[in-house]
N, C-alpha and C. Protein backbone atom coordinates (compact mmCIF):
# COMPACT_ATOMS: atom_id res chain seq x y z
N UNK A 1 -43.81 -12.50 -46.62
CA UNK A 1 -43.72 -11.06 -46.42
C UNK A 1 -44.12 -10.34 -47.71
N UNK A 2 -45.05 -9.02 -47.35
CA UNK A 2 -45.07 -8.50 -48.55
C UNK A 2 -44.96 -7.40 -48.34
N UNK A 3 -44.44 -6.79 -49.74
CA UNK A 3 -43.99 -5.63 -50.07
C UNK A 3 -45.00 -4.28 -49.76
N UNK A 4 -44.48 -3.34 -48.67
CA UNK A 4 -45.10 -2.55 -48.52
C UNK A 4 -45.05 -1.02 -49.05
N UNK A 5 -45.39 -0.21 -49.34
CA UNK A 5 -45.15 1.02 -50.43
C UNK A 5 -46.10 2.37 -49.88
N UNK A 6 -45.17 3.75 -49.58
CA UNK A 6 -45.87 4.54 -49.34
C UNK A 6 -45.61 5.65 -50.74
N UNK A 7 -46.33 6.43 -51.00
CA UNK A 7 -45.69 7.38 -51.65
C UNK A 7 -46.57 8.82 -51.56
N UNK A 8 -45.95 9.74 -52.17
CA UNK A 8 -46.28 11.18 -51.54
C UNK A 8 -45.57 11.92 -53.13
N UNK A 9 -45.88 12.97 -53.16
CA UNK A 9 -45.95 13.97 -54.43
C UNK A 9 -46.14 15.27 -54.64
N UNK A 10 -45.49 16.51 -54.96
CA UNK A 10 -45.72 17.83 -54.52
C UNK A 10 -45.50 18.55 -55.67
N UNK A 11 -45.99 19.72 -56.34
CA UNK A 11 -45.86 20.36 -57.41
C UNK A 11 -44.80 21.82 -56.42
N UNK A 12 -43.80 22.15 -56.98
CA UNK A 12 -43.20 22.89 -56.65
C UNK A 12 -42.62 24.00 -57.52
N UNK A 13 -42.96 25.29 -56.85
CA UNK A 13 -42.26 26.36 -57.88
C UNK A 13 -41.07 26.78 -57.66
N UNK A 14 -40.46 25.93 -58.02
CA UNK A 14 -38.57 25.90 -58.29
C UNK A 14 -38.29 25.20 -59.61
N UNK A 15 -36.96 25.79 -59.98
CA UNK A 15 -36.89 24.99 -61.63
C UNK A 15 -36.31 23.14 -60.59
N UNK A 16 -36.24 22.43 -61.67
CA UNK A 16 -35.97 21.16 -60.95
C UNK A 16 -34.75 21.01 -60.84
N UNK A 17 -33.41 21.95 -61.76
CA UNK A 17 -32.19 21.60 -61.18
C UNK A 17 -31.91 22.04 -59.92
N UNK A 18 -32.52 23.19 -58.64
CA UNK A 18 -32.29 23.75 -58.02
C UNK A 18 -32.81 22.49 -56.44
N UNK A 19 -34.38 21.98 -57.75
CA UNK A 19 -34.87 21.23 -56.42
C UNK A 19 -34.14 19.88 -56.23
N UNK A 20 -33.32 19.20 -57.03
CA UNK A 20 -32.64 18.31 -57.67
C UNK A 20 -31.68 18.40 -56.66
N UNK A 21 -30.83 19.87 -56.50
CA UNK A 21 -29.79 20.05 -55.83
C UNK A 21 -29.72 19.79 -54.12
N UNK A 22 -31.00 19.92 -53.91
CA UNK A 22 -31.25 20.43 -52.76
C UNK A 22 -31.52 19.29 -52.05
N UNK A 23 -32.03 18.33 -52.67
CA UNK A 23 -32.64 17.30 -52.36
C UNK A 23 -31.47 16.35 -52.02
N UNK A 24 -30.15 16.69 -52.74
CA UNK A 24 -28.94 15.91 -52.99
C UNK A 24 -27.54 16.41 -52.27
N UNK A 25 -28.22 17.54 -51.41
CA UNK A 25 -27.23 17.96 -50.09
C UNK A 25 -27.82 17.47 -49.21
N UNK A 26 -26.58 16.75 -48.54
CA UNK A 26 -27.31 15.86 -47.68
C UNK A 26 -26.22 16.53 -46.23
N UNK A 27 -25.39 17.10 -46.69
CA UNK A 27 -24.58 18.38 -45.44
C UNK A 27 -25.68 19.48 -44.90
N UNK A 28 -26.13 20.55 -45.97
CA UNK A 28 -26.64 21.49 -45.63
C UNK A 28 -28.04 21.62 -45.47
N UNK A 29 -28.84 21.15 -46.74
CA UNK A 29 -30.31 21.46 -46.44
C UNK A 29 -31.31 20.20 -45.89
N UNK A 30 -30.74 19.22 -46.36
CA UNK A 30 -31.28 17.99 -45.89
C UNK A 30 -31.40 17.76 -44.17
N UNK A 31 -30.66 18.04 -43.79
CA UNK A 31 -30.82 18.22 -42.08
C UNK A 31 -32.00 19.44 -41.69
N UNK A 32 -32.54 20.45 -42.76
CA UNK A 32 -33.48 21.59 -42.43
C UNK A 32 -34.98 21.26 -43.22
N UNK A 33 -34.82 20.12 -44.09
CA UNK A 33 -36.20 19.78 -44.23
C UNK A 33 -36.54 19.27 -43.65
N UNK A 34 -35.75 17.86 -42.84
CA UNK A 34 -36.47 17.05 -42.24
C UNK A 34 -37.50 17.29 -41.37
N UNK A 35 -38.44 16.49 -40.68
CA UNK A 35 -39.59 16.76 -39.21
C UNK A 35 -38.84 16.36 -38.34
N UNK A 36 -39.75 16.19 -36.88
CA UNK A 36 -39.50 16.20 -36.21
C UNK A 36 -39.66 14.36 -36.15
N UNK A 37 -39.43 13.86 -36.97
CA UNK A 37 -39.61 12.31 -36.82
C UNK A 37 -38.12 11.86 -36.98
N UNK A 38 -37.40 12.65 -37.37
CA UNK A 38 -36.02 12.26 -38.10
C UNK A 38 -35.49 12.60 -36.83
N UNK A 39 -34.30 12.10 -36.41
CA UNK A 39 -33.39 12.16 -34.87
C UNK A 39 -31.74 11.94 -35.69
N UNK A 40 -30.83 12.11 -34.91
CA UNK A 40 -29.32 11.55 -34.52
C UNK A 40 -28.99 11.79 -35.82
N UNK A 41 -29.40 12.85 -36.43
CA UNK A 41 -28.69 13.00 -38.38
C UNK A 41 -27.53 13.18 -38.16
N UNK A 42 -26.64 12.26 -39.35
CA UNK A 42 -24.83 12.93 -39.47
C UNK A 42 -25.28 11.76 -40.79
N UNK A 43 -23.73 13.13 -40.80
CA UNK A 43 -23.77 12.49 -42.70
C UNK A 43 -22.23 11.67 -42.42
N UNK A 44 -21.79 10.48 -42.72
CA UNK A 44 -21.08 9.57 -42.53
C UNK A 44 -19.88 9.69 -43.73
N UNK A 45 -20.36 9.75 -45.16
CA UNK A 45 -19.00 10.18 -46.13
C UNK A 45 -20.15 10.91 -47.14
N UNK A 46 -19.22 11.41 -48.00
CA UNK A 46 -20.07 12.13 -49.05
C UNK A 46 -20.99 13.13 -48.12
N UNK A 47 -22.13 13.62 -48.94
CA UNK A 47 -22.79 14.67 -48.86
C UNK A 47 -22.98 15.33 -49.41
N UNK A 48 -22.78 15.13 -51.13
CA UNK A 48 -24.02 15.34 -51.74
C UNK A 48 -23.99 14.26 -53.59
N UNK A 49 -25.22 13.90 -53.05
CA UNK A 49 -25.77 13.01 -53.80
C UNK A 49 -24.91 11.57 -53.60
N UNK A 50 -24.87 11.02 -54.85
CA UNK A 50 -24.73 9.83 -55.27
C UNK A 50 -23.19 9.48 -54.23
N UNK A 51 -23.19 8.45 -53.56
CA UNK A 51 -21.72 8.00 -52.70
C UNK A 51 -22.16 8.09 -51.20
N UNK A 52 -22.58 9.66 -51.21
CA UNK A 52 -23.09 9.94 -49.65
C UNK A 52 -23.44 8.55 -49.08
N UNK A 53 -23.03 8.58 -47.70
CA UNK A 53 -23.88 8.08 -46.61
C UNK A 53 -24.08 8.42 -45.21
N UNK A 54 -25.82 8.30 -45.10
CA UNK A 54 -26.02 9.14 -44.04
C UNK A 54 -26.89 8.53 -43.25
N UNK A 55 -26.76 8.92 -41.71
CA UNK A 55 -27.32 7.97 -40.78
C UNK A 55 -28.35 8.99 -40.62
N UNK A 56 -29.94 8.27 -39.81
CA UNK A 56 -30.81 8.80 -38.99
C UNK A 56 -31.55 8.12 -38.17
N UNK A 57 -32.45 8.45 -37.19
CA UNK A 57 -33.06 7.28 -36.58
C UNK A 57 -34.83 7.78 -37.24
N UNK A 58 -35.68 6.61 -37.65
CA UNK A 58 -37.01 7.45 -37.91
C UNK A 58 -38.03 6.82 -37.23
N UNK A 59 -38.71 7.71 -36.49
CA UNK A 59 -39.27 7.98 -35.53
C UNK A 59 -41.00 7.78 -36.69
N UNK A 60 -41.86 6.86 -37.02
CA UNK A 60 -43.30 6.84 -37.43
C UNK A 60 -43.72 6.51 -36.49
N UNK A 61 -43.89 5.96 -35.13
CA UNK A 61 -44.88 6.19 -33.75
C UNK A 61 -44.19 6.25 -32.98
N UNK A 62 -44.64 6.21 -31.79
CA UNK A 62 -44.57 5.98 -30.40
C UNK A 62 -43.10 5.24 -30.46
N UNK A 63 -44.00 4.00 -31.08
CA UNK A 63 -43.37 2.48 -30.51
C UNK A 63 -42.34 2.02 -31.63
N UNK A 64 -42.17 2.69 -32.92
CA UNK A 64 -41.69 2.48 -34.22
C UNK A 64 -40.82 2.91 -34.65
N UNK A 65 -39.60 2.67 -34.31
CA UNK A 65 -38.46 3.76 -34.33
C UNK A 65 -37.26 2.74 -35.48
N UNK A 66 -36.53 3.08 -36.45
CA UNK A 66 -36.09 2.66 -37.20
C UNK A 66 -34.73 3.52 -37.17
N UNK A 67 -33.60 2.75 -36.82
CA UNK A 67 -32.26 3.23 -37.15
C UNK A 67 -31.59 3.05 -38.72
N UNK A 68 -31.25 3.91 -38.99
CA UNK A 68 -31.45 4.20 -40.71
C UNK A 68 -29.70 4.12 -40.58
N UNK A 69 -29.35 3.84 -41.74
CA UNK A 69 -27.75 4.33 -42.14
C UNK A 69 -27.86 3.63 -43.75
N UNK A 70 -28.46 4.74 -44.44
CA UNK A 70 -28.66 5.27 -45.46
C UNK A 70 -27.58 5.46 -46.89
N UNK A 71 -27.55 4.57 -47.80
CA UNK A 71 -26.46 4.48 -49.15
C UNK A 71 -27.19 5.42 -50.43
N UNK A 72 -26.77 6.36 -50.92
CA UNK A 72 -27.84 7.12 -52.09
C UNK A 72 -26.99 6.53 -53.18
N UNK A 73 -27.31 6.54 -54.39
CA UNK A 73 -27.10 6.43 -55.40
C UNK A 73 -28.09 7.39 -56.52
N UNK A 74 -27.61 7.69 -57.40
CA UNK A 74 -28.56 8.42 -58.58
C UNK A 74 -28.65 7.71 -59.67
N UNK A 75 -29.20 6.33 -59.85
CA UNK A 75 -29.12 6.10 -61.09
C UNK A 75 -29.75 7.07 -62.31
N UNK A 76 -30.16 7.51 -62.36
CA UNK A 76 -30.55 9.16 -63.40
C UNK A 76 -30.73 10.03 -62.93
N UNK A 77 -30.37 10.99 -64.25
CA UNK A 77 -30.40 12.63 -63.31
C UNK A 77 -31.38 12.81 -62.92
N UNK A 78 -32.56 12.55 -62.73
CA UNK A 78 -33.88 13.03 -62.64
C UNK A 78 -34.35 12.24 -60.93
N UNK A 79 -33.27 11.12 -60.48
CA UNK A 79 -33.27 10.54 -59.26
C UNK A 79 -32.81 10.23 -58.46
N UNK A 80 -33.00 10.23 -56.92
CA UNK A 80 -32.10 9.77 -55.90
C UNK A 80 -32.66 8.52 -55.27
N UNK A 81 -31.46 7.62 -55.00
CA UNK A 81 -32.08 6.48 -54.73
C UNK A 81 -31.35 6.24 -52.99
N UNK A 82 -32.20 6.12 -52.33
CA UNK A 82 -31.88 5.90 -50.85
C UNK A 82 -32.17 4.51 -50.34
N UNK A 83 -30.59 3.80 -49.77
CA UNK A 83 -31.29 2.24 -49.04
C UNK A 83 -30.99 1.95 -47.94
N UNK A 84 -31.53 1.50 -47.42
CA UNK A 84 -31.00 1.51 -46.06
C UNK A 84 -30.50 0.60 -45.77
N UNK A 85 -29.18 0.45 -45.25
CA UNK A 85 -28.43 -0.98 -44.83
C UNK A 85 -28.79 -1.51 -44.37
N UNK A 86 -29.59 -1.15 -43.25
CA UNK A 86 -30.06 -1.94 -41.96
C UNK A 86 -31.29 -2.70 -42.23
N UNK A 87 -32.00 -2.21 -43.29
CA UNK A 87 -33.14 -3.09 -43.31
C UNK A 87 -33.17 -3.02 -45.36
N UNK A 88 -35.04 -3.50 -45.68
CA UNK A 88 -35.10 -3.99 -47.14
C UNK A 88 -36.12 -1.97 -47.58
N UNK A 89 -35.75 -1.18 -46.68
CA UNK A 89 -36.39 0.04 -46.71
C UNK A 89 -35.46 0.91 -47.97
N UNK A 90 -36.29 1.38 -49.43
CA UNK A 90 -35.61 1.72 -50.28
C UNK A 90 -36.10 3.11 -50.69
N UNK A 91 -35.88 4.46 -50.67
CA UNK A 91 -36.69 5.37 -51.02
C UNK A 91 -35.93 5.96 -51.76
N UNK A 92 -36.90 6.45 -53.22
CA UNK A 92 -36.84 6.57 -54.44
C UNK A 92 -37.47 8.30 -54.43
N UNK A 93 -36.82 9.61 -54.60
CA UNK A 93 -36.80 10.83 -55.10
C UNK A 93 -37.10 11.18 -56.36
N UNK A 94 -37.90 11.27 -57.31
CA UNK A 94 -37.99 11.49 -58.12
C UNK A 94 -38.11 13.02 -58.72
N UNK A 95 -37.79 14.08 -59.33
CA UNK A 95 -37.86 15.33 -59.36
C UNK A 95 -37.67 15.65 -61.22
N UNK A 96 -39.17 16.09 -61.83
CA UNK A 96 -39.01 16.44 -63.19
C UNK A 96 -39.40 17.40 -63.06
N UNK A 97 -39.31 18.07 -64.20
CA UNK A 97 -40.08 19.21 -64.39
C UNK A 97 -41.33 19.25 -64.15
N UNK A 98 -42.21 20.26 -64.51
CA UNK A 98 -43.38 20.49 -64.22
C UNK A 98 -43.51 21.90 -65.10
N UNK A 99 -43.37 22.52 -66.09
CA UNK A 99 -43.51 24.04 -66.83
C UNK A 99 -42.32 24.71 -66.38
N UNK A 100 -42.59 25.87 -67.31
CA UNK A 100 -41.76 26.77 -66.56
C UNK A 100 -41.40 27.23 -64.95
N UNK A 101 -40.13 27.02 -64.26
CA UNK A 101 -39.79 27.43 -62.91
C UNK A 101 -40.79 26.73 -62.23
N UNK A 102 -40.99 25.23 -62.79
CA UNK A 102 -42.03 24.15 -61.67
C UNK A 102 -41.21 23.02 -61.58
N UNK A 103 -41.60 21.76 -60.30
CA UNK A 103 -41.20 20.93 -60.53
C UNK A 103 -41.93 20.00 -59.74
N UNK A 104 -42.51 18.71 -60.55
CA UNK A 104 -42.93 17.59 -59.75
C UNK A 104 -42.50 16.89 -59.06
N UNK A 105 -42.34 16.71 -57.80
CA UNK A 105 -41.43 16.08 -56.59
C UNK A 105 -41.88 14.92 -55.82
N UNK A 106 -41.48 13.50 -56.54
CA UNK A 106 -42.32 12.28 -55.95
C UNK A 106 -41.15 11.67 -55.30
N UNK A 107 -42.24 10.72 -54.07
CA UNK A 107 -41.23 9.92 -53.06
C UNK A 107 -41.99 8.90 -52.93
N UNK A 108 -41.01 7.61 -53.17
CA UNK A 108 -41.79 6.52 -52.91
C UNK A 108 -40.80 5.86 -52.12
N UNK A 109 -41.13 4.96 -51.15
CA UNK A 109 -40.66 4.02 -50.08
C UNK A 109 -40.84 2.80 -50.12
N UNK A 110 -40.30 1.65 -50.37
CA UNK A 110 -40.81 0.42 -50.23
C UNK A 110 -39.82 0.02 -49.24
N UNK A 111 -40.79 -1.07 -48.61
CA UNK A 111 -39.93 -2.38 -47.76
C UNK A 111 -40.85 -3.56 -47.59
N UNK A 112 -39.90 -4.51 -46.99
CA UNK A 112 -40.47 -5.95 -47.08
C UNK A 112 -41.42 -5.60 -45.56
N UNK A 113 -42.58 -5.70 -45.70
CA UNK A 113 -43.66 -6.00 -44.47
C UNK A 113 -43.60 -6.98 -43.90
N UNK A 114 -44.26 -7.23 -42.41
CA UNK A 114 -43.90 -8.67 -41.67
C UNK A 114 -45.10 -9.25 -42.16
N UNK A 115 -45.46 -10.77 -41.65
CA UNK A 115 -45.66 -11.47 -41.94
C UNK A 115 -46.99 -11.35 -40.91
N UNK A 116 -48.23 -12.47 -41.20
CA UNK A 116 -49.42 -12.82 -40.54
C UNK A 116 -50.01 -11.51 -39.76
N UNK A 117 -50.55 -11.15 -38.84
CA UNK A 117 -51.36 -10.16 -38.38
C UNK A 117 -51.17 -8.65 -38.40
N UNK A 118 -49.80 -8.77 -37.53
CA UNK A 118 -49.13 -7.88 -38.08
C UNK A 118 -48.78 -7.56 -39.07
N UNK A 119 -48.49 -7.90 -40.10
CA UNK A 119 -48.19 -7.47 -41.35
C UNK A 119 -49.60 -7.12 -41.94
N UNK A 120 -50.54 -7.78 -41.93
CA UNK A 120 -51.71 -6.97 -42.44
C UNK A 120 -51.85 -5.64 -41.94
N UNK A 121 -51.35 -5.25 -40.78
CA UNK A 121 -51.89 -3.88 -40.09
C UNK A 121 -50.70 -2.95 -40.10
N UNK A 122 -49.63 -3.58 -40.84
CA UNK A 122 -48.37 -2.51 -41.27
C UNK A 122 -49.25 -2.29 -42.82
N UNK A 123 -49.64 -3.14 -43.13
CA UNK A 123 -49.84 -3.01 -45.00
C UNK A 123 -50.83 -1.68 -44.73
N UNK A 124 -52.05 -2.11 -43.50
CA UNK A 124 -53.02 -1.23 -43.61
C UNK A 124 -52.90 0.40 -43.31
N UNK A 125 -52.03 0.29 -42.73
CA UNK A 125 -51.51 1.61 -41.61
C UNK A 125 -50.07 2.31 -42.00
N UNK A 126 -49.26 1.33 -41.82
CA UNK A 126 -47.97 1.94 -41.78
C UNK A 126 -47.74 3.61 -43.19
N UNK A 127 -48.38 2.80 -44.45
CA UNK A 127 -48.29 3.77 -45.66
C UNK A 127 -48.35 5.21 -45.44
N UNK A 128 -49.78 5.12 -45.06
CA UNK A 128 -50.80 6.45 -44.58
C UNK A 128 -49.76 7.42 -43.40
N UNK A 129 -49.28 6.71 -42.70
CA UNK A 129 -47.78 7.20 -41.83
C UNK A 129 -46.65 7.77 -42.27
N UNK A 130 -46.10 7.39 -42.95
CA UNK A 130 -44.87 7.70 -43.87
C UNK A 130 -45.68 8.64 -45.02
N UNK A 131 -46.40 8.60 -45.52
CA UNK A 131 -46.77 9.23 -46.24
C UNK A 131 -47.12 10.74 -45.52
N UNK A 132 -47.25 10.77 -44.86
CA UNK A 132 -47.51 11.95 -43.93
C UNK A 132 -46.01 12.68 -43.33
N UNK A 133 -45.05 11.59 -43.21
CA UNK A 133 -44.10 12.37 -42.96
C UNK A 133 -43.47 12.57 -44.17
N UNK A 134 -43.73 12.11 -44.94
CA UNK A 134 -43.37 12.63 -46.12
C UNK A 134 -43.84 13.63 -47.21
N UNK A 135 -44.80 13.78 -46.53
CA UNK A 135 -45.82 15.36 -47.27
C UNK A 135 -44.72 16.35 -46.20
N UNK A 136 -44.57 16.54 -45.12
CA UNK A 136 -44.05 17.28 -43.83
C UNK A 136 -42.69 17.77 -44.65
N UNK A 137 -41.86 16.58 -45.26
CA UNK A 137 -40.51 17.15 -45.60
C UNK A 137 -40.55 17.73 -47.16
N UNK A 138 -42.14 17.27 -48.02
CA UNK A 138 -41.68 17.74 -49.10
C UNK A 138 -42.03 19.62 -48.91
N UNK A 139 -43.07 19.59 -47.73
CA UNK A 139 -43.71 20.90 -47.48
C UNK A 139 -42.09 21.74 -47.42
N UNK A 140 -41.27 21.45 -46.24
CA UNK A 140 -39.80 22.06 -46.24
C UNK A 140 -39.42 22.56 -47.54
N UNK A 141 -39.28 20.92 -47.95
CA UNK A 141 -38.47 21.04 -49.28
C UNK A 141 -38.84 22.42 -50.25
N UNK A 142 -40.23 22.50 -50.16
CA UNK A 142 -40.75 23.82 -50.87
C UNK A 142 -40.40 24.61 -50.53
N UNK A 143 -40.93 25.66 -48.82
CA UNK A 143 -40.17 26.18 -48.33
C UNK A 143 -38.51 26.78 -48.51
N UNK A 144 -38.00 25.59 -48.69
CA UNK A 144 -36.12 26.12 -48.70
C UNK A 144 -35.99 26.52 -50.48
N UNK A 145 -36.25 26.03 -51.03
CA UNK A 145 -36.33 25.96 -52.80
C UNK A 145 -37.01 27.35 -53.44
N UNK A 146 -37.59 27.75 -52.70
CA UNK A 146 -38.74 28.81 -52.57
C UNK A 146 -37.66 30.26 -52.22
N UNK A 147 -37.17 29.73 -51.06
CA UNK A 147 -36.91 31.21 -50.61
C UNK A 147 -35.53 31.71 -50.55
């Protein structure tokens, strides 16, 4: 199996403690960025940041549906670290500055890919997927930070 990796990146005009914050309510705004790929959200304990855990189901096709129940941790201020119990799916928040009242907002995802045919055509495909829903929530993320 090999390691598969999407990632996505957004320059945002919010200072980064605000986008930091926002990113790390996982009660209030985190249920209003998501798309329409995200289903069955509840936040399980915690809710915001580091301890939280929160369930979702994620929806990347048709046929591809992933039941999430989600552990964050922050190992630095500058990150949120999301894993998912249920599977080797790990997504990494990253949020620095960027200048004055900016902030660079990266997301990266890894998990273990399957094996022989299929797994070549998750390696080839799947990224380009997630990465797309993940442009979708950082677009929100701007949006709410913004206004």
């Amino acid at each position: 199996m090999a390691q598969v990796t999407a990632r996505a990146q957004r320059t945002i005009d919010a200072p980064a403690e605000r986008v930091r914050a926002a990113l790390a309510d996982y009660e209030t705004v985190r249920p209003t960025i998501l798309t329409e790929h995200y289903g069955d959200y509840r936040v399980e304990a915690g809710g915001h940041g580091a301890g939280s855990r929160v369930h979702w189901t994620l929806q990347a096709t048709k046929k591809r549906v992933r039941d999430q129940l989600v552990e964050v941790a922050a190992p630095a201020d500058d990150r949120l670290v999301e894993r998912d119990t249920n599977s080797s799916m790990v997504t990494t928040w990253t949020v620095t500055p960027a200048g004055t009242d900016r902030s660079m907002v990266a997301v990266k995802t890894t998990w273990n890919g399957a094996g022989g045919i299929g797994g070549f055509f998750e390696r080839a495909f799947a990224p380009k997927g997630l990465q797309r829903i993940h442009d979708g929530v950082l677009s929100n993320l701007d949006d709410v930070v913004r206004s």
